[in-house]
Protein backbone atom coordinates (compact mmCIF):
# COMPACT_ATOMS: atom_id res chain seq x y z
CA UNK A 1 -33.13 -5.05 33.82
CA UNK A 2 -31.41 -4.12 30.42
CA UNK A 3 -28.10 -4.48 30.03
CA UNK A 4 -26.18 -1.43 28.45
CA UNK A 5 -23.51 -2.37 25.75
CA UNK A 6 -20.54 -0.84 25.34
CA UNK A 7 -18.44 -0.72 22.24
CA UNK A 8 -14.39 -0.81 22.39
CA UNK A 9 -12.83 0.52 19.75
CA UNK A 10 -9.58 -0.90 19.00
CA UNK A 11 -6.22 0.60 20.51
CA UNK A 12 -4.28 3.20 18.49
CA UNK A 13 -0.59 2.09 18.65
CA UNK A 14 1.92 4.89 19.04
CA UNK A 15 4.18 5.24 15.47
CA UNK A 16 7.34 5.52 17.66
CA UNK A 17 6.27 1.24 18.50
CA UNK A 18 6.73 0.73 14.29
CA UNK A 19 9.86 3.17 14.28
CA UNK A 20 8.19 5.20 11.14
CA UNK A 21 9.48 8.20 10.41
CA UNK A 22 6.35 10.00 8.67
CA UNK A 23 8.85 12.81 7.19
CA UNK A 24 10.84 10.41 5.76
CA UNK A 25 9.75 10.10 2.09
CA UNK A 26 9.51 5.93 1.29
CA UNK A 27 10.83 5.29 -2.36
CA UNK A 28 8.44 2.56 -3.99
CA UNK A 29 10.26 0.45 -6.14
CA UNK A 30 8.34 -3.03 -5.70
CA UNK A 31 5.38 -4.47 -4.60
CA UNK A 32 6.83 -5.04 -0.93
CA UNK A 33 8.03 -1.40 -0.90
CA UNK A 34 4.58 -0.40 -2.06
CA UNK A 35 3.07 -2.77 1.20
CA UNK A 36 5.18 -1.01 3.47
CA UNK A 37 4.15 2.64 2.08
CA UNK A 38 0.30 0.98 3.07
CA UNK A 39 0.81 -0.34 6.06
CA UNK A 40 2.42 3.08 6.94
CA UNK A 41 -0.37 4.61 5.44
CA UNK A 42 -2.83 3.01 7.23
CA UNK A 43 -1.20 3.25 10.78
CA UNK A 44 -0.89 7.43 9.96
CA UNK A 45 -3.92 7.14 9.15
CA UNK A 46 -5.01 5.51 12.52
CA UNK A 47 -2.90 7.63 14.28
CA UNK A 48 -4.61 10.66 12.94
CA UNK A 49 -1.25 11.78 12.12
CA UNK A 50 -2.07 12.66 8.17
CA UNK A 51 -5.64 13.54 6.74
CA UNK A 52 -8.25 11.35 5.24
CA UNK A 53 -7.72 13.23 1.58
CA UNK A 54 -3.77 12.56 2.02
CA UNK A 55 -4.43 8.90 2.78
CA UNK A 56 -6.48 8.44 -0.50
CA UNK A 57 -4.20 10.16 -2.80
CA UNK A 58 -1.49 8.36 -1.82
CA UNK A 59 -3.17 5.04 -1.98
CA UNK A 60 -4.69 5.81 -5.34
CA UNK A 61 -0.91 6.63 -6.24
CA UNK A 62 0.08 2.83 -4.27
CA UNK A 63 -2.74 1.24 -6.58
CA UNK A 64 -1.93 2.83 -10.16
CA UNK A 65 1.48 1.38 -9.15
CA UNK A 66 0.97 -2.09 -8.77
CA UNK A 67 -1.21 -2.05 -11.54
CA UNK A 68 1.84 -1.00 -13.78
CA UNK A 69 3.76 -3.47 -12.42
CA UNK A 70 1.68 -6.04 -13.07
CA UNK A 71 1.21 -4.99 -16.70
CA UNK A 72 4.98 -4.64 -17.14
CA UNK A 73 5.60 -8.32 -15.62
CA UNK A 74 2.40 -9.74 -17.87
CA UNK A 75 3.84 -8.12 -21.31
CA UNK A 76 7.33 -9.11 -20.22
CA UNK A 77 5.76 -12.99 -19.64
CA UNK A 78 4.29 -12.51 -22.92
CA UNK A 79 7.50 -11.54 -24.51
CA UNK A 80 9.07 -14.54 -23.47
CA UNK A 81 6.98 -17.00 -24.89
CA UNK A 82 6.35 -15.47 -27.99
CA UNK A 83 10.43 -15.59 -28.34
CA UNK A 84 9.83 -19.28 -27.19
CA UNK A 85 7.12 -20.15 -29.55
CA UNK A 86 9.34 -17.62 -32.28
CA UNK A 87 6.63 -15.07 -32.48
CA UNK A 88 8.05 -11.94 -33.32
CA UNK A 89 6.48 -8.35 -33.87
């Protein structure tokens, strides 16, 4: 006797349970803002309530951004301790 097995997908959870408004443009201004705008992303995306090309733009867009952040928070780290140390350019 073979046993047949059966694959569950996991459960798509309505947007109205996470009370996003996908019309509602999200203004990125920090790293949490730019987890939120993924998270949203990724539940649209789930949803199937915005395409797969959308998605990636967007999170290209969500990953150039942290990257300048994190350059602008290195050279501003570096700035300090060069005025520490009295390194000047």
């Amino acid at each position: 006797m073979t046993e047949k097995s059966t694959l569950t997908l996991p459960q798509v959870i309505p947007l109205s349970k996470y009370n996003l408004n996908p019309s509602r443009p999200v203004k990125v201004r920090t790293l949490k803002d730019a987890k939120r705008l993924l998270s949203r992303i990724i539940i649209q995306l789930q949803a199937g309530t915005i395409k797969g090309q959308d998605a990636k733009d967007l999170c290209y867009l969500i990953s150039t951004f942290i990257q300048l952040v994190r350059d602008y928070e290195l050279e501003e780290r570096i700035k300090k301790l060069e005025q520490i140390k009295g390194i000047t350019k």
